[in-house]
N, C-alpha and C. Protein backbone atom coordinates (compact mmCIF):
# COMPACT_ATOMS: atom_id res chain seq x y z
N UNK A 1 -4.40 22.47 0.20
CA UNK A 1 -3.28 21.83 -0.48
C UNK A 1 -3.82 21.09 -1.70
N UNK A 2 -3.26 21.19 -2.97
CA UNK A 2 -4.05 20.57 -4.41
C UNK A 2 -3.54 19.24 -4.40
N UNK A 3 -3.52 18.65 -5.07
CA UNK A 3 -2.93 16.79 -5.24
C UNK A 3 -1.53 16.99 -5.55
N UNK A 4 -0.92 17.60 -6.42
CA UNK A 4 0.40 18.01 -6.70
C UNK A 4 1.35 18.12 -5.40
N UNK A 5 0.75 19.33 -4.46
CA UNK A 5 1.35 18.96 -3.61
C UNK A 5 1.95 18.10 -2.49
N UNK A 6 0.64 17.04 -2.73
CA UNK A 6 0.01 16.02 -1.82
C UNK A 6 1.06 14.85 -1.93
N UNK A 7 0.86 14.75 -3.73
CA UNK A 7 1.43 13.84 -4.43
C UNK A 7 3.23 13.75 -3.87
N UNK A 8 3.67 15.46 -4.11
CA UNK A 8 5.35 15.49 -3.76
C UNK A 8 5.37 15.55 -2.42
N UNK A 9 4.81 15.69 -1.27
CA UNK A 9 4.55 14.95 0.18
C UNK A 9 5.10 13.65 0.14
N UNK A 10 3.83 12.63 -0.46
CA UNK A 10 4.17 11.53 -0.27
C UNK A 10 5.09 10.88 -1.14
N UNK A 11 5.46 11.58 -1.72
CA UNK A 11 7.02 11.39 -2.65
C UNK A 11 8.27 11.26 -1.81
N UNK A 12 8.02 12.37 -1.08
CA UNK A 12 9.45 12.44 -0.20
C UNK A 12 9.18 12.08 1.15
N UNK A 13 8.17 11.41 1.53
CA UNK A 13 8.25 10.41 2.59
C UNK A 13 9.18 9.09 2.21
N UNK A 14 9.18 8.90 0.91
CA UNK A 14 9.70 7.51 0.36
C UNK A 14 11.44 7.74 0.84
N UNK A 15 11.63 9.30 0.04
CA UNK A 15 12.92 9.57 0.20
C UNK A 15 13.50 8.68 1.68
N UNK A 16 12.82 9.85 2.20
CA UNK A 16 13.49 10.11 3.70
C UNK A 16 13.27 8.46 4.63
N UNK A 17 12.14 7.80 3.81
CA UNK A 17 12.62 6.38 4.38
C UNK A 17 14.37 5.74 4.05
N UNK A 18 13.82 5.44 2.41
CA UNK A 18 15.29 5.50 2.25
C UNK A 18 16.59 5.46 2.46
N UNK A 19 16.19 6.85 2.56
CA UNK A 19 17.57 7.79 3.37
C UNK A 19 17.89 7.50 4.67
N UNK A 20 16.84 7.03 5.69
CA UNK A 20 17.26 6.71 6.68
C UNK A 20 16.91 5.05 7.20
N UNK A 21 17.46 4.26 6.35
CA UNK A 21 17.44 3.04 6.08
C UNK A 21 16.42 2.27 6.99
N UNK A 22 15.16 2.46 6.72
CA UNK A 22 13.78 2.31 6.88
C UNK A 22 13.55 0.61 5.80
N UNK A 23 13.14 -0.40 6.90
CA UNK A 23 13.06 -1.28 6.08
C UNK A 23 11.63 -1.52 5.36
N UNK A 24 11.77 -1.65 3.92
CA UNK A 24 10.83 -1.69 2.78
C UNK A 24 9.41 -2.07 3.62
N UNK A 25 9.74 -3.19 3.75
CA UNK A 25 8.00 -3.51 4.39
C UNK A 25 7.00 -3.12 5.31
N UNK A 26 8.37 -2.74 6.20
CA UNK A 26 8.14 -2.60 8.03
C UNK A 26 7.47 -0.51 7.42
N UNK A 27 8.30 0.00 6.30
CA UNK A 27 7.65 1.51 5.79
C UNK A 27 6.19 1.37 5.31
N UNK A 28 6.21 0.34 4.57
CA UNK A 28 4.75 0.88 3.78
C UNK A 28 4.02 0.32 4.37
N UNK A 29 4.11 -1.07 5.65
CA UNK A 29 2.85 -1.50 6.91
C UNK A 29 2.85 -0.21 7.17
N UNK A 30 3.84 0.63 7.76
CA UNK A 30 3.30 1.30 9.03
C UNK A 30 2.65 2.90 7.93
N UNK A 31 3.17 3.24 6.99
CA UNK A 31 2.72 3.74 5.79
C UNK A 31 1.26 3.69 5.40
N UNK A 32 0.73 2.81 5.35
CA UNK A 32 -0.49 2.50 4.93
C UNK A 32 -1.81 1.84 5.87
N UNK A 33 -1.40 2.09 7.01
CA UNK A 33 -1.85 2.03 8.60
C UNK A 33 -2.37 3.76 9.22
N UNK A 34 -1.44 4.82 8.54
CA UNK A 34 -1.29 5.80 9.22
C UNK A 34 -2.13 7.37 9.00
N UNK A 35 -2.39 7.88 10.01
CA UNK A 35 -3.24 8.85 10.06
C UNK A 35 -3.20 9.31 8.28
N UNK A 36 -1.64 9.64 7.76
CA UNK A 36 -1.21 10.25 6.25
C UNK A 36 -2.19 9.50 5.68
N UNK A 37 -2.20 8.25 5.18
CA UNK A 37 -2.84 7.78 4.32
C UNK A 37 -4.44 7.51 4.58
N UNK A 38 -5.04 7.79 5.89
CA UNK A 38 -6.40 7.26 5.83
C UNK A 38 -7.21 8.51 5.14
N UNK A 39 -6.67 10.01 5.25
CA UNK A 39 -6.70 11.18 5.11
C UNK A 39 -6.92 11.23 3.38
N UNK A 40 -5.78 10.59 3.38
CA UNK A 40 -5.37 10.95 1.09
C UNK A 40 -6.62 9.85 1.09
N UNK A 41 -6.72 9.18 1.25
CA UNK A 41 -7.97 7.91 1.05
C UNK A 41 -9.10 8.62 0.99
N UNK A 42 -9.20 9.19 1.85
CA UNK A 42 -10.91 9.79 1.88
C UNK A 42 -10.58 11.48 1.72
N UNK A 43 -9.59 11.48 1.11
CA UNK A 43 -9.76 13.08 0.41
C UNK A 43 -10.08 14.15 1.35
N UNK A 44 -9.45 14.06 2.49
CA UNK A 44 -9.71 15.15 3.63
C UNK A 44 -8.37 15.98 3.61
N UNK A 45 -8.11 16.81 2.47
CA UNK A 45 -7.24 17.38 2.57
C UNK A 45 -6.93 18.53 3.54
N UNK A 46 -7.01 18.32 5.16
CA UNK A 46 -7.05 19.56 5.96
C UNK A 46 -6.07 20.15 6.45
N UNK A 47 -6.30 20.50 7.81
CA UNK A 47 -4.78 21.37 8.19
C UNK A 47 -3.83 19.97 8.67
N UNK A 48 -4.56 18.99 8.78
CA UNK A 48 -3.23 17.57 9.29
C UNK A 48 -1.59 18.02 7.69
N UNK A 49 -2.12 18.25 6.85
CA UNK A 49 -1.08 18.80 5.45
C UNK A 49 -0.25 19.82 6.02
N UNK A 50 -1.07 20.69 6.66
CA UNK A 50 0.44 22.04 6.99
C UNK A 50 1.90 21.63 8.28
N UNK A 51 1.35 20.52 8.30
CA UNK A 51 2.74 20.02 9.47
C UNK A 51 3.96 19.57 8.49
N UNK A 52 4.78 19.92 8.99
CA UNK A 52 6.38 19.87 8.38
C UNK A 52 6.09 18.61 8.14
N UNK A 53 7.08 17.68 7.31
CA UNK A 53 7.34 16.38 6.62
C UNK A 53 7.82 15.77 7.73
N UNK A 54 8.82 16.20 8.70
CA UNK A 54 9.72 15.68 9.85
C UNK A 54 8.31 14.65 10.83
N UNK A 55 7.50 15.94 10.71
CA UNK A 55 6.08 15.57 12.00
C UNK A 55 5.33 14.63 11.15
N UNK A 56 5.28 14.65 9.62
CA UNK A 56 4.46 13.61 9.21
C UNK A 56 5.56 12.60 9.07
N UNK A 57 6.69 12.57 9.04
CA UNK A 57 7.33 11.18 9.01
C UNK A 57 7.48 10.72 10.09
N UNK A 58 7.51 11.26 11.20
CA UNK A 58 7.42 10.77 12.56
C UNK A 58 5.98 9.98 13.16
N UNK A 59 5.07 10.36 12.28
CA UNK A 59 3.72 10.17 12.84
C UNK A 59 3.14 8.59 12.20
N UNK A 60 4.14 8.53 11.08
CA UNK A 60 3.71 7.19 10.08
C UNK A 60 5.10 6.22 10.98
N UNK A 61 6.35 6.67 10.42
CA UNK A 61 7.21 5.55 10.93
C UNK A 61 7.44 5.46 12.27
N UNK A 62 7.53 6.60 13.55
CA UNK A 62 7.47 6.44 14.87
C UNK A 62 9.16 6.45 14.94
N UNK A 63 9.95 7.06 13.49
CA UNK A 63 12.00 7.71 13.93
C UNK A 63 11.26 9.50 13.86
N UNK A 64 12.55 9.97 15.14
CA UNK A 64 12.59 11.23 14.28
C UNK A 64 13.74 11.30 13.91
N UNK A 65 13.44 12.18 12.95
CA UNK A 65 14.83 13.07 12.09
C UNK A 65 15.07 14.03 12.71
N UNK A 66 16.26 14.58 12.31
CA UNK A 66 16.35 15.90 12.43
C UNK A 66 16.17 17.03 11.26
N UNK A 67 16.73 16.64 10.09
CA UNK A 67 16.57 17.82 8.78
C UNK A 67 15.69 17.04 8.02
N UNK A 68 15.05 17.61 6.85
CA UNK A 68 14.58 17.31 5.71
C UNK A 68 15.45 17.20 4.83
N UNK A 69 16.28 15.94 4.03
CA UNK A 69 16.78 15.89 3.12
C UNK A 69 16.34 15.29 2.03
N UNK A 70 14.86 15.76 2.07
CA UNK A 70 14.51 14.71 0.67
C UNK A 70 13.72 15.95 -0.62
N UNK A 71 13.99 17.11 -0.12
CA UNK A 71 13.47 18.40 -0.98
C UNK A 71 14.46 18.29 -2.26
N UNK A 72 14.09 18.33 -3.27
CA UNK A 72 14.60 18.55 -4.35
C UNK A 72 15.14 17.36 -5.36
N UNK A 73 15.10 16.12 -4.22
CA UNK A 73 15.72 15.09 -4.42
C UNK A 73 14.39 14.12 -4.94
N UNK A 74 14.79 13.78 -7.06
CA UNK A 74 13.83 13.05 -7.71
C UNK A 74 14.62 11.77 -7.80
N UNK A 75 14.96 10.80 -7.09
CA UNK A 75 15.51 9.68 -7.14
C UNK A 75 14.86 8.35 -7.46
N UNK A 76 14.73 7.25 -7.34
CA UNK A 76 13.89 5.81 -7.55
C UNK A 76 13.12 6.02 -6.59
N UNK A 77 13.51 6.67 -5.15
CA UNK A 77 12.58 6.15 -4.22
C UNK A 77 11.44 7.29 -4.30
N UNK A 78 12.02 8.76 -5.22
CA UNK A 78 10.86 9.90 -5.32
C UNK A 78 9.65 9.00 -6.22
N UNK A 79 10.60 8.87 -7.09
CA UNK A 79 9.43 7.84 -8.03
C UNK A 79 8.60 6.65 -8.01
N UNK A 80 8.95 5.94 -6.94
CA UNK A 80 8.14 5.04 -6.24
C UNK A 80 6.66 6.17 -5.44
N UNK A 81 7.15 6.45 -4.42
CA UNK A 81 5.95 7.46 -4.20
C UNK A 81 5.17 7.90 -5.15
N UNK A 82 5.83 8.82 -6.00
CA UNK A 82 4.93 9.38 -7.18
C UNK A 82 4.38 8.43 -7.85
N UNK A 83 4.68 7.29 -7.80
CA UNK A 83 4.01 6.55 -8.94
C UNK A 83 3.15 5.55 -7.86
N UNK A 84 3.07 5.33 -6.98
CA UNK A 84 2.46 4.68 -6.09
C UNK A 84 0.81 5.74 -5.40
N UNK A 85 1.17 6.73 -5.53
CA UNK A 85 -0.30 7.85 -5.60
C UNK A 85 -1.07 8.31 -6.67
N UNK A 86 0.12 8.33 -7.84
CA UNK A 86 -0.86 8.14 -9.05
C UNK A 86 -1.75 6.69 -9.50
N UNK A 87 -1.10 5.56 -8.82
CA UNK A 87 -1.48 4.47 -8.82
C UNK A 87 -3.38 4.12 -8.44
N UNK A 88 -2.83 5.03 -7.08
CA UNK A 88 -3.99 4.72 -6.53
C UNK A 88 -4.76 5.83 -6.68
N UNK A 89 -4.64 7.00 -7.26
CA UNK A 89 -5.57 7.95 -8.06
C UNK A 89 -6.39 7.37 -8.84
N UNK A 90 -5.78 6.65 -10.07
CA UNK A 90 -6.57 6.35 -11.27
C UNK A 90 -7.09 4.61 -10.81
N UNK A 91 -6.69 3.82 -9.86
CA UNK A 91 -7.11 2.75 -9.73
C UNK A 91 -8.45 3.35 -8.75
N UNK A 92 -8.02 4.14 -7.96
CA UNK A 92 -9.37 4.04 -6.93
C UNK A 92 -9.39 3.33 -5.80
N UNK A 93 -8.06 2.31 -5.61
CA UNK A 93 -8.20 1.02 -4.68
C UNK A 93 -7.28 2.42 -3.20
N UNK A 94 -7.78 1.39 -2.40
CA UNK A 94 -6.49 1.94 -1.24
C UNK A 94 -5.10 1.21 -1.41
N UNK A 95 -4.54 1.79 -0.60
CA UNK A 95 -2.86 1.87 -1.20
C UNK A 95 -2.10 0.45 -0.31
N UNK A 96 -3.44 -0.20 0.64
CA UNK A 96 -2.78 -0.97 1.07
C UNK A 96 -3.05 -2.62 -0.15
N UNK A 97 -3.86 -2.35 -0.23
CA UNK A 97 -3.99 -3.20 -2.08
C UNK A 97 -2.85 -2.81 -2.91
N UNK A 98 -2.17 -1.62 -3.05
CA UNK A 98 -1.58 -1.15 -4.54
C UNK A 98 -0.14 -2.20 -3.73
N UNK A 99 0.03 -1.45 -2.10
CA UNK A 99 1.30 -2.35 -1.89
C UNK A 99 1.48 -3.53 -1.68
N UNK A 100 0.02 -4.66 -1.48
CA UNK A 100 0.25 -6.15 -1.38
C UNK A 100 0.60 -6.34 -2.75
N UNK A 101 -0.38 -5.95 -3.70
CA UNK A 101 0.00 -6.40 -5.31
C UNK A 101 1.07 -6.02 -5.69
N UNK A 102 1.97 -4.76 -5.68
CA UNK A 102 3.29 -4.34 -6.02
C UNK A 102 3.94 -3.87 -4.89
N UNK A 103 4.75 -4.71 -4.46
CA UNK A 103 5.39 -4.02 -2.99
C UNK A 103 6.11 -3.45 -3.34
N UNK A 104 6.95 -2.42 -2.30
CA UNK A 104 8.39 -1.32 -3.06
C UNK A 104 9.13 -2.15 -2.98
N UNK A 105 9.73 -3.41 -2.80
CA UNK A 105 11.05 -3.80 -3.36
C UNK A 105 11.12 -4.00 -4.62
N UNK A 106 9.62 -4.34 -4.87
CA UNK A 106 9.47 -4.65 -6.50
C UNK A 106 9.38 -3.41 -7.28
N UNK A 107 9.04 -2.55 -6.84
CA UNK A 107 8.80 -1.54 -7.29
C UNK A 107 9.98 -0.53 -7.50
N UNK A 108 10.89 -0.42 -6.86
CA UNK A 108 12.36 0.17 -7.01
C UNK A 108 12.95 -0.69 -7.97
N UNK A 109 12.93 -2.15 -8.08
CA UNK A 109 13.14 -2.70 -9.06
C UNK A 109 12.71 -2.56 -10.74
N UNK A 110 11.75 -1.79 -10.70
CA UNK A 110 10.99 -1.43 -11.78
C UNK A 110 11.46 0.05 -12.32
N UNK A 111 12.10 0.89 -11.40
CA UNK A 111 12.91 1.80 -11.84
C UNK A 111 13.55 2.27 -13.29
N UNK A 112 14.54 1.41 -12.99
CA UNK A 112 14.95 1.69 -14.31
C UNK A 112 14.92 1.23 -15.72
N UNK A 113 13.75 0.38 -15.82
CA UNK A 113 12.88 0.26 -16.47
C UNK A 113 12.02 1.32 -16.93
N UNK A 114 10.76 1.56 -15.71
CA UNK A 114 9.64 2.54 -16.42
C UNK A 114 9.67 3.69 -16.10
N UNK A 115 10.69 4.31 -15.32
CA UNK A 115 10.99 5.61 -14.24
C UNK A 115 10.94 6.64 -15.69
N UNK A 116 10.76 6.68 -17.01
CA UNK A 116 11.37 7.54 -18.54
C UNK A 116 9.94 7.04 -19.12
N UNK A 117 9.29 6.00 -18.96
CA UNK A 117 8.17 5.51 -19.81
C UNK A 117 7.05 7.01 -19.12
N UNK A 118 5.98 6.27 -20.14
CA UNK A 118 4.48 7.10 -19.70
C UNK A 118 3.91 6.14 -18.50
N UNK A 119 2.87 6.94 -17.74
CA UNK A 119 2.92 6.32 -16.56
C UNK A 119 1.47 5.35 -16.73
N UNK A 120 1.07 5.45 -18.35
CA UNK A 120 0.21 3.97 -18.61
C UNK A 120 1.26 2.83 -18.53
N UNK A 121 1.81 2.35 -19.21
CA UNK A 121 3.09 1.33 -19.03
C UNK A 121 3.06 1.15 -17.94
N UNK A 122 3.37 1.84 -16.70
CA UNK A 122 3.25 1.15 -15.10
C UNK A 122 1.97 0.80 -15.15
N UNK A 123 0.91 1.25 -15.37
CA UNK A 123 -0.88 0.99 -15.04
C UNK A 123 -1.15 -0.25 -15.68
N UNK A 124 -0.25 -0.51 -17.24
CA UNK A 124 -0.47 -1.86 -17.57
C UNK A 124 0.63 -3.10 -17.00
N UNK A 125 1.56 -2.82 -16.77
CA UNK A 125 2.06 -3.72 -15.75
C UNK A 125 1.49 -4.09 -14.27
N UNK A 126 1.02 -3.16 -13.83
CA UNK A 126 0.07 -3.35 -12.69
C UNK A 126 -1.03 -3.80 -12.58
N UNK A 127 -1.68 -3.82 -13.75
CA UNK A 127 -2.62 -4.61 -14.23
C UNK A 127 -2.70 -6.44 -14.55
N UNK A 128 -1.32 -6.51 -15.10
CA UNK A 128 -1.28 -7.68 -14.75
C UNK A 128 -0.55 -8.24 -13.80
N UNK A 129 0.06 -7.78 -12.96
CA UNK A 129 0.48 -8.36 -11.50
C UNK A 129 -0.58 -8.37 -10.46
N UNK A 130 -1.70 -7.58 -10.44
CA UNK A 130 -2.87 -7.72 -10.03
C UNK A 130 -3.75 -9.45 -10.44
N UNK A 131 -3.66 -9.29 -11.66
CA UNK A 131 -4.19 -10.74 -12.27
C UNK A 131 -3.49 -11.47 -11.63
N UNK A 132 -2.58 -11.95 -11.52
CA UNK A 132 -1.61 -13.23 -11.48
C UNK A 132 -1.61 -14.03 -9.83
N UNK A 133 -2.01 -13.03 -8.21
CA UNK A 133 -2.21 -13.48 -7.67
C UNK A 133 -3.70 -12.78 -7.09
N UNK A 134 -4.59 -13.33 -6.24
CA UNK A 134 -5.79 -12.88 -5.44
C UNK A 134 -4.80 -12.45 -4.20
N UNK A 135 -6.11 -11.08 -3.24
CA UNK A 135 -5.20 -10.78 -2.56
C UNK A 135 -5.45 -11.44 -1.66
N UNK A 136 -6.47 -12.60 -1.28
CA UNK A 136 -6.20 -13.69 -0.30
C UNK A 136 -4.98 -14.56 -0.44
N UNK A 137 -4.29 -15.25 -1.44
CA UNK A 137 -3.31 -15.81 -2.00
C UNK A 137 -1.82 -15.07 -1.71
N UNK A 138 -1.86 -13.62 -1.78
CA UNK A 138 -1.07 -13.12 -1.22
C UNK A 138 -0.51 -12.99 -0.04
N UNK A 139 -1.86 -12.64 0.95
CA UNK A 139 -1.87 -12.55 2.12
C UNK A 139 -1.30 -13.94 2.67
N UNK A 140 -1.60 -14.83 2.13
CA UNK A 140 -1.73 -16.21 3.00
C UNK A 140 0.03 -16.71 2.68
N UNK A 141 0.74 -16.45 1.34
CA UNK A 141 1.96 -16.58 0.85
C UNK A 141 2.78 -15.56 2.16
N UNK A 142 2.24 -14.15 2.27
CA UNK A 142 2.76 -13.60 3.21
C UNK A 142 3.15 -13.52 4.50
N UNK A 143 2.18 -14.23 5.03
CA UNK A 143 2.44 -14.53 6.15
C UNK A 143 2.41 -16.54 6.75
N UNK A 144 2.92 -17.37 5.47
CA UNK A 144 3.06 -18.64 5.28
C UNK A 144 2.21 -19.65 5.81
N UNK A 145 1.04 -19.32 5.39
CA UNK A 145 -0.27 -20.43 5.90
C UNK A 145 -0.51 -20.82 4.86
N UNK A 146 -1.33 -21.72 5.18
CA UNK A 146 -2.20 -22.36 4.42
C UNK A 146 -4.02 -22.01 4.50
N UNK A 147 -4.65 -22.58 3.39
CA UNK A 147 -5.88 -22.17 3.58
C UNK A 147 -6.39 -22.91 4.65
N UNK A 148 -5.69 -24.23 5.08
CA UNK A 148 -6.73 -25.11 6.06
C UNK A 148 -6.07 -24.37 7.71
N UNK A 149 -5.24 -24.02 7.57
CA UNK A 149 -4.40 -23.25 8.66
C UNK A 149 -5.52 -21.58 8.91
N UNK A 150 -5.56 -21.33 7.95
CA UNK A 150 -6.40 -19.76 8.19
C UNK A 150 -7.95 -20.08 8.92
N UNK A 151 -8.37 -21.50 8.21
CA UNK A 151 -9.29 -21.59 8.47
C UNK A 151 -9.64 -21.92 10.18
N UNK A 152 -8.61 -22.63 10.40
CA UNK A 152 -8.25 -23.24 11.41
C UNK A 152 -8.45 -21.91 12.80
N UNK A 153 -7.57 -21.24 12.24
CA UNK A 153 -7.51 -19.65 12.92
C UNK A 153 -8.22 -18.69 13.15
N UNK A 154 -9.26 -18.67 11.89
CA UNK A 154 -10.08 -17.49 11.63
C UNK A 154 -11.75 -17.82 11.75
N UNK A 155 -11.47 -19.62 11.63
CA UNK A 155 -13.23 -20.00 11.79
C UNK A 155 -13.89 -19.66 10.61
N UNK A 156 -13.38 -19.02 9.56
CA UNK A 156 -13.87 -19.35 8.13
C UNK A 156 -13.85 -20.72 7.30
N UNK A 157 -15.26 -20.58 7.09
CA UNK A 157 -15.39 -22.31 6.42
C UNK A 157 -13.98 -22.08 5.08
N UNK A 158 -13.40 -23.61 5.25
CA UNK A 158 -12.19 -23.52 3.96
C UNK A 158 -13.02 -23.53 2.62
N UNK A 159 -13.85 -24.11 2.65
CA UNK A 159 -14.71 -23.79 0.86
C UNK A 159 -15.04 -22.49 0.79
N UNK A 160 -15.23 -21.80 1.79
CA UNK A 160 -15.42 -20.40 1.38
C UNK A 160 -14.08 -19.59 1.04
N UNK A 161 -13.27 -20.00 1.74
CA UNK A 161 -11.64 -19.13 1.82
C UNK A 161 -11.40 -20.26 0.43
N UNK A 162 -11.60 -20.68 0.00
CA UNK A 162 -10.75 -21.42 -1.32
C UNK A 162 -11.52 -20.43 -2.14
N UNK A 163 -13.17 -20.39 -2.12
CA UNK A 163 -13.70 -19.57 -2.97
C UNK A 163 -13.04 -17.90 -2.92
N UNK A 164 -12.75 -17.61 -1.90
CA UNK A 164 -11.78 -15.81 -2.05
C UNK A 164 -10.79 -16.27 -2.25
N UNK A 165 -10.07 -16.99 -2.93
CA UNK A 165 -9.09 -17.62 -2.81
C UNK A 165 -8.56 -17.35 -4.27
N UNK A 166 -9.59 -17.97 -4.57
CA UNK A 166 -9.58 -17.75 -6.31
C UNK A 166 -10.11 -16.45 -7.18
N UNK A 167 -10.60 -15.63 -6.64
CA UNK A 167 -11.00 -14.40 -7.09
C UNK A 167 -10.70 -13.34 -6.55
N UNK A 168 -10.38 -12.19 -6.70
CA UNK A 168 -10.89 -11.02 -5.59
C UNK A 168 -12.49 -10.58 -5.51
N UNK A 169 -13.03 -10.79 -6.67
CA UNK A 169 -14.56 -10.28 -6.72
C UNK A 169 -14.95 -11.32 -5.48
N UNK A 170 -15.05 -12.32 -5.14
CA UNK A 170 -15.19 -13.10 -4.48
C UNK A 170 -15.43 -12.87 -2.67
N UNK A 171 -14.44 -12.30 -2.70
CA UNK A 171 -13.92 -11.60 -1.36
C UNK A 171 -14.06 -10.81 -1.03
N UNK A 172 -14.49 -9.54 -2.30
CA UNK A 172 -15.38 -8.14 -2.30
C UNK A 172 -16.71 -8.59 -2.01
N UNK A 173 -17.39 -9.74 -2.33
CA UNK A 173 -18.89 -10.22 -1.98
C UNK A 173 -18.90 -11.14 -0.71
N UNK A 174 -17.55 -10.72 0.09
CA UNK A 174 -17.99 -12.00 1.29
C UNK A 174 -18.67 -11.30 2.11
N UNK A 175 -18.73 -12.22 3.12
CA UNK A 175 -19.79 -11.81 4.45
C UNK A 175 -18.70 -10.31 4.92
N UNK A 176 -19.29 -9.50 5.80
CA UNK A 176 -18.67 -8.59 6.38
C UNK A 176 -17.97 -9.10 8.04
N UNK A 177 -18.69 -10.35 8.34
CA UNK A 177 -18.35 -10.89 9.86
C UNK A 177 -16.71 -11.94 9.40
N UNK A 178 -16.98 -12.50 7.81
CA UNK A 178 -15.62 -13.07 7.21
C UNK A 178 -14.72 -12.16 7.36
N UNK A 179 -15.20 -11.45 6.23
CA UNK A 179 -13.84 -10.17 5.97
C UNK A 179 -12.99 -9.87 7.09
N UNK A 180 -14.04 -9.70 8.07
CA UNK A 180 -13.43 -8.73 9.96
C UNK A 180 -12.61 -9.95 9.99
N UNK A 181 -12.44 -10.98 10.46
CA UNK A 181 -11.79 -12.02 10.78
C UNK A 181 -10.48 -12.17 10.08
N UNK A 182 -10.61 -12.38 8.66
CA UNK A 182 -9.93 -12.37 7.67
C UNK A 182 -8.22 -11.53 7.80
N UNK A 183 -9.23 -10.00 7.80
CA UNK A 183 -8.15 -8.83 8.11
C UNK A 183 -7.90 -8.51 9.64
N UNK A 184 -8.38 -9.08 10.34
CA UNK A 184 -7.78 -9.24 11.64
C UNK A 184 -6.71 -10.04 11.85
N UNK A 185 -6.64 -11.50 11.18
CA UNK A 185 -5.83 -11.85 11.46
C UNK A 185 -4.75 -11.71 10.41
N UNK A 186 -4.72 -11.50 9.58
CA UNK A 186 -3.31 -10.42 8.90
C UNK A 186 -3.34 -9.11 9.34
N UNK A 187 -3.96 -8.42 10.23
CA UNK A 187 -3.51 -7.39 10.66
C UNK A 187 -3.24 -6.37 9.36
N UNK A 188 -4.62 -6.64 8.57
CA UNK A 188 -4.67 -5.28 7.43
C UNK A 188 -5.82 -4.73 7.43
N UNK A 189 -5.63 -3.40 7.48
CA UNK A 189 -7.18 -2.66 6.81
C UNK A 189 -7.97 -3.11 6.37
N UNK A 190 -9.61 -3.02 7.32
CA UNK A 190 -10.46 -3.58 6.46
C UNK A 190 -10.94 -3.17 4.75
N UNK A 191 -10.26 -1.88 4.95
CA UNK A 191 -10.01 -1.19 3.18
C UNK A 191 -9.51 -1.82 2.29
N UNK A 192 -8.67 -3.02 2.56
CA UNK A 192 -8.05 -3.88 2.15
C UNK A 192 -9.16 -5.01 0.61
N UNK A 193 -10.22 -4.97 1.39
CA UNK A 193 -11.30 -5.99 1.11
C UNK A 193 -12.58 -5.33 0.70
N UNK A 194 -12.71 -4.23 0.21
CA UNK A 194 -13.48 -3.27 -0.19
C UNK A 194 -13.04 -3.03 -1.65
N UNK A 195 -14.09 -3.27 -2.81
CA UNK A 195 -13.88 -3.04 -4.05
C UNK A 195 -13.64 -1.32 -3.98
């Protein structure tokens, strides 16, 4: 299977969330958790690709469907996908980074805006929504702690979590026994924390 195809795969996974009123966050956790994406990550394009869309949407969100209605259909949510794999094509990051920094609510929001632009214009908007928070800062906004609270939790000294706090390079150079802790207790990929 070439990237093209790969690409309109995970295009119309977005659909068929969508379509079957799949809530935004609760899709791209379990989205970016799942056999589909550890696969596109490390470029193992194998026979896991020749299973119908039904079996790969079942295998990420845990509904089944019954039909495929997301063939043919280029809507906001096709274009979220598509632009969320080209994302992480040319960034290189895993996709559970592309969705802390731009989640799809924000990102359907961005629609009709850049959905007609070139798809640098998204790369430079993403560029600076990347700047504006660290993805420790995120994480910690996300799930409403504080740094003395994480620390509290995770047994990471707080001068160190203030120091990933303020950078991502920071957090790409922490300990590997931090990191585990870190993404354990947000319950994200340690891919998460990997330059």
């Amino acid at each position: 299977m070439n990237d093209y195809n790969i690409k309109d795969l995970f295009a119309r996974l977005f659909v068929l969330a969508i379509q079957n009123k799949i809530n935004f966050y609760s899709f791209t956790y379990h989205l970016e958790r799942s056999e589909f994406i550890l696969r596109i990550e490390e470029n193992e394009y194998d026979d896991y690709f020749n299973k119908s869309i039904l079996n790969i949407f079942f295998d990420v969100t845990n509904n089944r469907i019954q039909n495929d209605t997301s063939y043919g259909i280029y809507n906001d949510a096709y274009w979220c996908g598509y632009q969320y794999f080209e994302l992480h094509k040319s960034l290189h990051k895993p996709f559970s980074f592309i969705f802390l920094k731009l989640p799809l609510a924000k990102m359907i929001e961005l629609y009709p805006i850049y959905h007609e632009m070139d798809f640098s214009s998204l790369l430079d908007y993403f560029d600076k929504v990347n700047k504006r928070k660290t993805i420790l800062r995120l994480l910690c906004e996300q799930k409403g702690c504080s740094l003395t609270e994480l620390s509290a939790k995770t047994g990471v000294n707080k001068a160190t979590l203030s120091k990933y706090n303020a950078s991502d390079d920071s957090i790409y150079k922490g300990s590997l026994e931090n990191i585990y802790k870190i993404a354990k207790y947000f319950d994200y990929p340690i891919s998460l924390f990997v330059r």
